[in-house]
Protein backbone atom coordinates (compact mmCIF):
# COMPACT_ATOMS: atom_id res chain seq x y z
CA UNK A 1 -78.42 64.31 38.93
CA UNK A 2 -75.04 63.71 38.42
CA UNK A 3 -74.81 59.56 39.37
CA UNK A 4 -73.02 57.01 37.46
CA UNK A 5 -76.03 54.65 36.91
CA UNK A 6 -77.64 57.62 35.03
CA UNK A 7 -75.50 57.96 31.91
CA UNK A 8 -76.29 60.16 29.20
CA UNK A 9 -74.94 61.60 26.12
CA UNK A 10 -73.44 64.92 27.91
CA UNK A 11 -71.50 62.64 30.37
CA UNK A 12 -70.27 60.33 27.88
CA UNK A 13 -69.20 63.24 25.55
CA UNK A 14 -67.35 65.47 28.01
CA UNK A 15 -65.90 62.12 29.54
CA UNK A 16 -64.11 60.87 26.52
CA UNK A 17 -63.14 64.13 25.70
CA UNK A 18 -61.07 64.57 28.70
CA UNK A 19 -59.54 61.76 28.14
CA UNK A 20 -58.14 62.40 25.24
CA UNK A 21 -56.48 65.41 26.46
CA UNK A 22 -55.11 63.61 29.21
CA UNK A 23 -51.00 62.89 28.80
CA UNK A 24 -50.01 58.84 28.72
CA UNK A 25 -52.63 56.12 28.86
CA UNK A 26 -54.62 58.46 31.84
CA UNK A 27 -58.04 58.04 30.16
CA UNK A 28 -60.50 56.16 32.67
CA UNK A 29 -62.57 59.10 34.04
CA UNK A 30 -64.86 58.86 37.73
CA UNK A 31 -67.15 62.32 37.19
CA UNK A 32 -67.08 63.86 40.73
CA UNK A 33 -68.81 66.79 42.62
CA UNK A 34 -65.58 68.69 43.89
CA UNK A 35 -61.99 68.85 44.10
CA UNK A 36 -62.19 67.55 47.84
CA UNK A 37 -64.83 64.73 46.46
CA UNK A 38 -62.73 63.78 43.48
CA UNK A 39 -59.49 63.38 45.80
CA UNK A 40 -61.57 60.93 47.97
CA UNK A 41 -62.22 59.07 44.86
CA UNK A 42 -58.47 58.83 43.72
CA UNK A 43 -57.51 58.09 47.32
CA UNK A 44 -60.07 54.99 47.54
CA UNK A 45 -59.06 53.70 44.57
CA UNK A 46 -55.57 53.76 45.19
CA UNK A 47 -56.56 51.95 48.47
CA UNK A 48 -58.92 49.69 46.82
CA UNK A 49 -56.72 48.22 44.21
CA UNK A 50 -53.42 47.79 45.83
CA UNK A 51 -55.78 46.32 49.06
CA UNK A 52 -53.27 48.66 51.58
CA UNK A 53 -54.25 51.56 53.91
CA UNK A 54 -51.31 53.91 54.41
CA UNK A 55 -50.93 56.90 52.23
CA UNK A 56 -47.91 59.68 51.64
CA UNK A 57 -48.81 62.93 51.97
CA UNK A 58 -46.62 66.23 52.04
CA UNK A 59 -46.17 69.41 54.17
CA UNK A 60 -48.34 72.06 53.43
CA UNK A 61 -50.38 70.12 50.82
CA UNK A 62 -53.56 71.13 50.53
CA UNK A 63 -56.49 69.11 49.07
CA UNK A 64 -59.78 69.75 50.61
CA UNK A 65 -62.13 69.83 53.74
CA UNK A 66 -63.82 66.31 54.10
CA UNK A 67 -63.00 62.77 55.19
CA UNK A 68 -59.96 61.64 53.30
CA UNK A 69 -59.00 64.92 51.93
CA UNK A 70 -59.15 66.58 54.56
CA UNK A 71 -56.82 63.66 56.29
CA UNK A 72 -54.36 64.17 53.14
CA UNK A 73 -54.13 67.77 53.87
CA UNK A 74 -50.60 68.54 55.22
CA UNK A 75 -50.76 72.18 57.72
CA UNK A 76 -52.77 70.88 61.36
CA UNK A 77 -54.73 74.51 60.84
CA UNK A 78 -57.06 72.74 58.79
CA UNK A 79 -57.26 69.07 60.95
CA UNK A 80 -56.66 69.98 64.30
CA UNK A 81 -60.66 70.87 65.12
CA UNK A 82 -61.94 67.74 64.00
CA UNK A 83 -59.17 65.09 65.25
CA UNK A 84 -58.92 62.10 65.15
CA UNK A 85 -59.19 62.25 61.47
CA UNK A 86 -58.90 59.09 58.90
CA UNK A 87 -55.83 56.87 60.47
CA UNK A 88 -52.29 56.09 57.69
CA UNK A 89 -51.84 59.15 56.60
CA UNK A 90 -47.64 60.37 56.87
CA UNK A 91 -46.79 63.55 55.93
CA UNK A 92 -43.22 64.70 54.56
CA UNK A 93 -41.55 67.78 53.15
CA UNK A 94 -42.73 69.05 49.27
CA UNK A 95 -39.08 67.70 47.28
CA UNK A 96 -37.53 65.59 49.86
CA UNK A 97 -36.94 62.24 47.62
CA UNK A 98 -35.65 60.87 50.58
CA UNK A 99 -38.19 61.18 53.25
CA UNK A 100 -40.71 59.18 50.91
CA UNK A 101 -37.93 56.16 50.56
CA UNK A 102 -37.85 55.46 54.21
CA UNK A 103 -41.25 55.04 54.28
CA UNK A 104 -41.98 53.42 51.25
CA UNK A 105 -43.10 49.79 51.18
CA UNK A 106 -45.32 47.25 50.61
CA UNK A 107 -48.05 49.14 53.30
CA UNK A 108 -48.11 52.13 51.10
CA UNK A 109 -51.07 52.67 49.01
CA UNK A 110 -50.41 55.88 47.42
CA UNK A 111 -48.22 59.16 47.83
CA UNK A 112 -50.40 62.16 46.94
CA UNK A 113 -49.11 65.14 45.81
CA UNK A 114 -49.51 69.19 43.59
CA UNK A 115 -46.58 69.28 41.22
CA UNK A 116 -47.07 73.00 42.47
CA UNK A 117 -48.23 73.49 46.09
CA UNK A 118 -50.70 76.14 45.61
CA UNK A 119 -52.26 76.62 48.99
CA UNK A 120 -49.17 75.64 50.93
CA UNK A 121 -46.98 78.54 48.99
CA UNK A 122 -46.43 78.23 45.39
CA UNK A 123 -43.50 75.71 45.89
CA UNK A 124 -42.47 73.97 42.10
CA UNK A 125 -41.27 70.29 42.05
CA UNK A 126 -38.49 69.58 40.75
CA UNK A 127 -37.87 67.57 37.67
CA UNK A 128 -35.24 65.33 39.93
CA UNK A 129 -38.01 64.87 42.42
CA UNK A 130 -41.24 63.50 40.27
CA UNK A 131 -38.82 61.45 38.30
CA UNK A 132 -37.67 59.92 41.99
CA UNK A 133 -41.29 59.21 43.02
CA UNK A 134 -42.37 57.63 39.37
CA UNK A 135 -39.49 54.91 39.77
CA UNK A 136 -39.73 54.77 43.64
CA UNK A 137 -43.55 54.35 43.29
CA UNK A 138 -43.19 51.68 40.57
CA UNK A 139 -40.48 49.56 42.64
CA UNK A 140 -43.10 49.27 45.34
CA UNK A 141 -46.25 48.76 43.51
CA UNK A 142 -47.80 52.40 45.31
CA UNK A 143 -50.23 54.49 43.03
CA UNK A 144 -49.02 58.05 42.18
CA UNK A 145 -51.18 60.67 42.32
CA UNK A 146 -51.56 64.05 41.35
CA UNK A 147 -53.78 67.01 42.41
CA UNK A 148 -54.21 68.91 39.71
CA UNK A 149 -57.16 70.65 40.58
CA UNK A 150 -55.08 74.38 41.13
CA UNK A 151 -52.66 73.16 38.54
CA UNK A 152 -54.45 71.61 35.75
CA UNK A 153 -56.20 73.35 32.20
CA UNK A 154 -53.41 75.66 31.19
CA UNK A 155 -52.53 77.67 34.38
CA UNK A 156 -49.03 76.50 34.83
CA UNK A 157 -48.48 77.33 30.79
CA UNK A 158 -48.85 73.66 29.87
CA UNK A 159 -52.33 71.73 29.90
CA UNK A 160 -51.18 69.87 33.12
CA UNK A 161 -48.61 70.24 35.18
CA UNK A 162 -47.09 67.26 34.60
CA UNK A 163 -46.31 68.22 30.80
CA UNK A 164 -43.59 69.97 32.38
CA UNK A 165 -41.79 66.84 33.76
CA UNK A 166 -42.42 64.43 31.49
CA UNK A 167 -44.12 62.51 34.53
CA UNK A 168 -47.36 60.38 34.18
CA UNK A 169 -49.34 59.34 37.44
CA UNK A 170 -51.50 56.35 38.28
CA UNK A 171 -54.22 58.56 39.30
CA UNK A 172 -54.64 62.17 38.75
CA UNK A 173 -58.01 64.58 39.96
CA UNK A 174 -59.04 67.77 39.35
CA UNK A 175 -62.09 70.17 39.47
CA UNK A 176 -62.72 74.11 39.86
CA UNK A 177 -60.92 74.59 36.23
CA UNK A 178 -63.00 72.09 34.80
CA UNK A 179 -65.76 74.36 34.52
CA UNK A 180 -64.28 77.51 34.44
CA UNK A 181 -65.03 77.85 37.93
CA UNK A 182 -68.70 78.76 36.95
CA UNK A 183 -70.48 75.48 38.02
CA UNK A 184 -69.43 72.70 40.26
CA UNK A 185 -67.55 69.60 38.59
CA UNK A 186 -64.46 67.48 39.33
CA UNK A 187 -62.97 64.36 38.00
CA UNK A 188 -60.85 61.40 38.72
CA UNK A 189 -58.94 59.97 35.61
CA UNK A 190 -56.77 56.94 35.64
CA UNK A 191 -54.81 54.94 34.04
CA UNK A 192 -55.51 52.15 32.06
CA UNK A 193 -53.15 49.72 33.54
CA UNK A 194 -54.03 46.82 36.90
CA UNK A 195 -54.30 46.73 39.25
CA UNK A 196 -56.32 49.89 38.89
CA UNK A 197 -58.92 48.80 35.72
CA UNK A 198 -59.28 45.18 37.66
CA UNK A 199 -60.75 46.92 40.75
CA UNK A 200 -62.83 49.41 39.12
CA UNK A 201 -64.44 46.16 36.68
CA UNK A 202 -65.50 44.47 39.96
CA UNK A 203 -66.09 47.80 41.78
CA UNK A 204 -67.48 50.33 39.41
CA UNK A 205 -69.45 51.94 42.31
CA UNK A 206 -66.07 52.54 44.54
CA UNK A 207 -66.74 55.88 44.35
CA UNK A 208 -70.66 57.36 43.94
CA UNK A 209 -71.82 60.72 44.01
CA UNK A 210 -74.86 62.38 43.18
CA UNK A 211 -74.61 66.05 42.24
CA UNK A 212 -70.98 65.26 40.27
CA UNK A 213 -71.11 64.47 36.50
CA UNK A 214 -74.40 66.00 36.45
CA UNK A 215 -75.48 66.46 32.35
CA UNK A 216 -75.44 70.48 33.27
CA UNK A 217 -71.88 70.38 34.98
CA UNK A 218 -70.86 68.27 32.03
CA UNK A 219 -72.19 70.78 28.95
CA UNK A 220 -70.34 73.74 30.85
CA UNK A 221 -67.13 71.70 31.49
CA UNK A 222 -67.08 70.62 27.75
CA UNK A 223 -67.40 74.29 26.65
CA UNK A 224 -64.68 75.48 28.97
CA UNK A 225 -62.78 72.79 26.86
CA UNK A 226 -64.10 73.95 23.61
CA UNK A 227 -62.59 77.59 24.73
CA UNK A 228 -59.28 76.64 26.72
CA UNK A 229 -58.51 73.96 23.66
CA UNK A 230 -59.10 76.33 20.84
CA UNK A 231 -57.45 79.25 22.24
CA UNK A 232 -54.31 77.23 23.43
CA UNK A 233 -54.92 79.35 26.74
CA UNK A 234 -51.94 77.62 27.87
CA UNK A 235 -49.84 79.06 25.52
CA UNK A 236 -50.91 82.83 27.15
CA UNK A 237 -50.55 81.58 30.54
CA UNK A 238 -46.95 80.94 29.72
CA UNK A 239 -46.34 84.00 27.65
CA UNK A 240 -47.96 86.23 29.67
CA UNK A 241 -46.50 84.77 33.26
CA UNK A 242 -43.17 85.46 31.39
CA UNK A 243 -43.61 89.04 31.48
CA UNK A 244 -45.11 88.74 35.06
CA UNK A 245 -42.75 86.95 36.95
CA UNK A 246 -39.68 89.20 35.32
CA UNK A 247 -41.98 91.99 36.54
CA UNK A 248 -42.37 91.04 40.09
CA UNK A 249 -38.88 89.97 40.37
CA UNK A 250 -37.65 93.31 39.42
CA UNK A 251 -40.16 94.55 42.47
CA UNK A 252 -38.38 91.80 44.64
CA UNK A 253 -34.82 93.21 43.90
CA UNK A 254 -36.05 96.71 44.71
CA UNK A 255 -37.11 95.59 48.18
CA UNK A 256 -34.79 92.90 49.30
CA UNK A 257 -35.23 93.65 52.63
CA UNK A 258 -38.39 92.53 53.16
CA UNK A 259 -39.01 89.95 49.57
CA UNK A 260 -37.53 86.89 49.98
CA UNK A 261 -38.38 84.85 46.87
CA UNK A 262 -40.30 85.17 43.69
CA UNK A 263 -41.35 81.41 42.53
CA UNK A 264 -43.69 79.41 39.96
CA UNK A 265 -44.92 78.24 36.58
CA UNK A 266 -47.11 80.12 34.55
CA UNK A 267 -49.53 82.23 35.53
CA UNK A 268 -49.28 80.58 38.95
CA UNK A 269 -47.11 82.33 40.75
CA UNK A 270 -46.19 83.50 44.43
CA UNK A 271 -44.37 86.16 46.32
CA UNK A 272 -42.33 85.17 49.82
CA UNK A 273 -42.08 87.66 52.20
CA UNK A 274 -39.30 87.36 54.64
CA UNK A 275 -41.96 87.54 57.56
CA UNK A 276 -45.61 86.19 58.19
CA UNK A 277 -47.40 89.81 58.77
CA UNK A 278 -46.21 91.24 55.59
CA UNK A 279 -48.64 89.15 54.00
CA UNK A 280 -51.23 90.21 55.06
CA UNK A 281 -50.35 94.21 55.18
CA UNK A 282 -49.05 93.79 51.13
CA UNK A 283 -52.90 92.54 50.64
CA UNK A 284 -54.54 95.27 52.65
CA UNK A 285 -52.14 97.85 50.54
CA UNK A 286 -52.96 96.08 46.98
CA UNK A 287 -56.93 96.30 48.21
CA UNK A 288 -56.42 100.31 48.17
CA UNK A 289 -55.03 99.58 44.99
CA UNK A 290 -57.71 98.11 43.53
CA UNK A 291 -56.43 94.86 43.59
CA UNK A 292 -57.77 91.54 45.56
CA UNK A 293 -55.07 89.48 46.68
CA UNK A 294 -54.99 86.39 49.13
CA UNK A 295 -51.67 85.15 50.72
CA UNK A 296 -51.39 81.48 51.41
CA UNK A 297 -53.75 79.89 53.95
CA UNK A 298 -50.65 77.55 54.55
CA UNK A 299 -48.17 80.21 54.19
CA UNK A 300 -49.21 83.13 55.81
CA UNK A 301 -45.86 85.18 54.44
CA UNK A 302 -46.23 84.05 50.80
CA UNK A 303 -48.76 86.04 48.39
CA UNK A 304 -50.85 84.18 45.44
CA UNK A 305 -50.86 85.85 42.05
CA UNK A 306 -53.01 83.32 40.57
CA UNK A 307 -54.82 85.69 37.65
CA UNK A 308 -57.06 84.38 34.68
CA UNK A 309 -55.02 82.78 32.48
CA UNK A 310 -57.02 85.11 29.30
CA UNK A 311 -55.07 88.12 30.89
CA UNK A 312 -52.97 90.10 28.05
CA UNK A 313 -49.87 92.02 28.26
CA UNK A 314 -51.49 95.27 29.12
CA UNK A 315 -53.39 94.00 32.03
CA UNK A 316 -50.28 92.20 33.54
CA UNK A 317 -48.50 95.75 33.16
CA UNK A 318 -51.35 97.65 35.02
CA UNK A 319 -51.50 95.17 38.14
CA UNK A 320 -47.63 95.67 38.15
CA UNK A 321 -48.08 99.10 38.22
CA UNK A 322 -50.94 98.88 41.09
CA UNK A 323 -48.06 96.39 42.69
CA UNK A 324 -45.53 98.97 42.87
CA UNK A 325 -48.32 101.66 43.84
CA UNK A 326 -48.90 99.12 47.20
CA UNK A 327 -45.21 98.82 47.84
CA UNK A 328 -44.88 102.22 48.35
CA UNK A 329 -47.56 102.64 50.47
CA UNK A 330 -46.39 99.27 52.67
CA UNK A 331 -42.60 100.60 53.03
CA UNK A 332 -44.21 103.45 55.24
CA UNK A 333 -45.63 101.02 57.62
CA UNK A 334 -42.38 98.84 57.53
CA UNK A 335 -39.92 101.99 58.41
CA UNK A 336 -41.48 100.86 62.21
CA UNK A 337 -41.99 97.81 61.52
CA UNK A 338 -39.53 95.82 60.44
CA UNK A 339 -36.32 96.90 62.99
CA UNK A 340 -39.74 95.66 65.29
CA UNK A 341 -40.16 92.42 63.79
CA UNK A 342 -36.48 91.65 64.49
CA UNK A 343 -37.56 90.48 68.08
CA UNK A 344 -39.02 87.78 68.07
CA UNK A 345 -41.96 88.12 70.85
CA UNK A 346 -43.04 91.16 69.01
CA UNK A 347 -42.87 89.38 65.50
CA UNK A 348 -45.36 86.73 66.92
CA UNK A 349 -47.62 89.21 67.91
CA UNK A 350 -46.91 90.92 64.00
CA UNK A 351 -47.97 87.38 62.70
CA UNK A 352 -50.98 86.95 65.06
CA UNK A 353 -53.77 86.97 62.35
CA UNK A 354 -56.42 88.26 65.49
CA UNK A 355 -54.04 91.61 66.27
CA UNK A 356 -53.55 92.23 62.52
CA UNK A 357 -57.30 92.28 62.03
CA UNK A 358 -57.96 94.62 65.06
CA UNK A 359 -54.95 96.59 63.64
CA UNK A 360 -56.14 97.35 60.09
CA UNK A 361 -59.86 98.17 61.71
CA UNK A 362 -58.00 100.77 63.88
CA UNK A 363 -56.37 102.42 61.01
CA UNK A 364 -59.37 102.21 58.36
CA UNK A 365 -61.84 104.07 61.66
CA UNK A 366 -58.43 106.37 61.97
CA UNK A 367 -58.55 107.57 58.63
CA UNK A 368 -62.85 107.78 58.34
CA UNK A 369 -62.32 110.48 61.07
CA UNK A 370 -59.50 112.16 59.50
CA UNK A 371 -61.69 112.46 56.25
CA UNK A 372 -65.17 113.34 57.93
CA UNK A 373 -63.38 116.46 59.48
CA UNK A 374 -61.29 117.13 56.33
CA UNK A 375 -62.96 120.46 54.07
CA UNK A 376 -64.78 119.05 51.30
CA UNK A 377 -63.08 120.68 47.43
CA UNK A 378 -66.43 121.51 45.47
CA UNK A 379 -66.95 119.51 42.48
């Protein structure tokens, strides 16, 4: 069991130790189940303490699939079954300073937000934009938060994200990471500051859950700590996506025609495509490669290289080798089309996710046939 009324030494231990890795004066920790749980908690206690409803959200944010998380979510793929979700929620564009200052005021509770969208496209924040929301956020008493679940223990090639900006939030979550993604944990730290530490003295069940904080969750969490602290993982993530990212921008250059963009921090990194269905036909080349690759569930045209931050040099040289085997492959398919995809009915039916399934089903039975009737070499 993972609740708060059951505290133990494991809890306590892996707790404080957060904490103290934690930038600022972030070091009141909530143990939560899940990255969708622990932005409920962050969420309720931004509502909770400021006593407002209305929250900030941006475009193409993604932060989980329940009850307020699933409200702060910013693509209506992800909403638009289950309407009418939790009610205050305004979404704006990723890096538009502007946007939030017409609707800041004193019915905001918090603006929620990934210094780098991961879901929504690998999009970076800039430096010009945190610093805007910090003093913005602090002239109107709202709590800034951060989802650092994506984000957080070294993949960016600092600890957090936020090391890169010099910015410190009111509230900041994260899970998956925390355990190495081998057992389910997540965590809401705050700061130490009111109204926040007022509310949670007079509230300290705001936020309960069960299976979160649970002593096992805890032990493995504090080991992944042990590792990702000892090794300075962070330090590889931002050697190593170095040598990446100058890798797949020298793919980009080679194919202009259809590469758009090569963005992000780290060893979190994305490729834009200058149309949706490329996408998905770079990640059914890269599977013949050997290589399992996802492109954004909010971005349908951008691709996710999001590898373990452990990987060395000669690993990030092989995938850009299998990345470059792919490409070649893809620019067959592209000869017809691309000049295709330059009228626009046709594209939509390109980016229809149902006709490129059916599509890569007819080719993969096309070419069983062509090798059940091929002659068989001996040996």
């Amino acid at each position: 069991m993972g609740s708060q009324l059951l505290l133990s030494e494991h809890k306590v231990r892996f707790a404080s130790r957060l904490a103290s890795l934690c930038p600022g004066d972030l070091n009141k920790v909530v143990l939560c189940a899940s990255g969708a749980d622990a932005c409920a908690g962050a969420i309720k206690l931004a509502k909770g303490a400021t006593s407002r409803n209305d929250v900030i959200t941006m475009n193409k944010a993604y932060h989980g699939h329940e009850g307020y998380s699933l409200s702060a979510n910013g693509k209506d793929y992800y909403k638009e079954l289950f309407l009418p979700l939790m009610p205050g929620f305004h979404v704006v564009d990723f890096n538009d300073l502007e946007a939030v200052r017409r609707l800041a005021s004193k019915d905001i509770a918090a603006v929620i937000l990934e210094p780098v969208q991961g879901e929504g496209g690998i999009h970076v924040a800039t430096k010009e934009y945190l610093t805007g929301l910090r003093k913005l956020c602090d002239e109107h008493g709202i709590m800034l938060i951060f989802d650092e679940v994506q984000t957080g223990f070294g993949r960016t090639g600092t600890l957090w994200a936020m090391e890169h900006y010099g910015i410190v939030p009111d509230i900041m979550f994260t899970a998956k990471s925390i355990s190495g993604g081998l057992y389910p944990n997540g965590a809401v730290v705050y700061r130490e500051i009111e109204p926040l530490v007022g509310y949670v003295e007079k509230n300290p069940l705001f936020h309960t859950s069960h299976s979160g904080g649970s002593d096992l969750g805890c032990i493995v969490s504090d080991a992944v700590l042990d590792y990702i602290v000892g090794n300075r993982l962070w330090e590889n993530a931002a050697q190593v996506g170095r040598r990446f990212k100058e890798g797949l921008e020298q793919i980009a250059r080679e194919n202009e025609d259809c590469v758009k963009e090569v963005r992000g921090l780290g060893l979190m990194i994305g490729i834009e495509y200058k149309y949706e269905f490329i996408g998905a036909l770079m990640a059914d080349c890269l599977a013949r490669q050997g290589v399992w690759a996802v492109y954004s569930g909010n971005a349908p045209q951008v691709m996710r290289f999001q590898i373990p931050i452990t990987a060395n040099a000669d690993e990030v040289d092989e995938l850009l080798r299998r990345i470059r085997a792919a490409v070649k492959v893809m620019r067959w398919y592209l000869l017809a089309l691309l000049p295709l995809a330059k009228i626009p009915p046709i594209r939509m039916i390109l980016d229809n996710i149902h006709v490129q399934i059916i599509a890569f089903n007819i080719v993969r039975d096309i070419e069983e046939l062509v090798l059940r009737f091929l002659p068989r070499k001996e040996g």
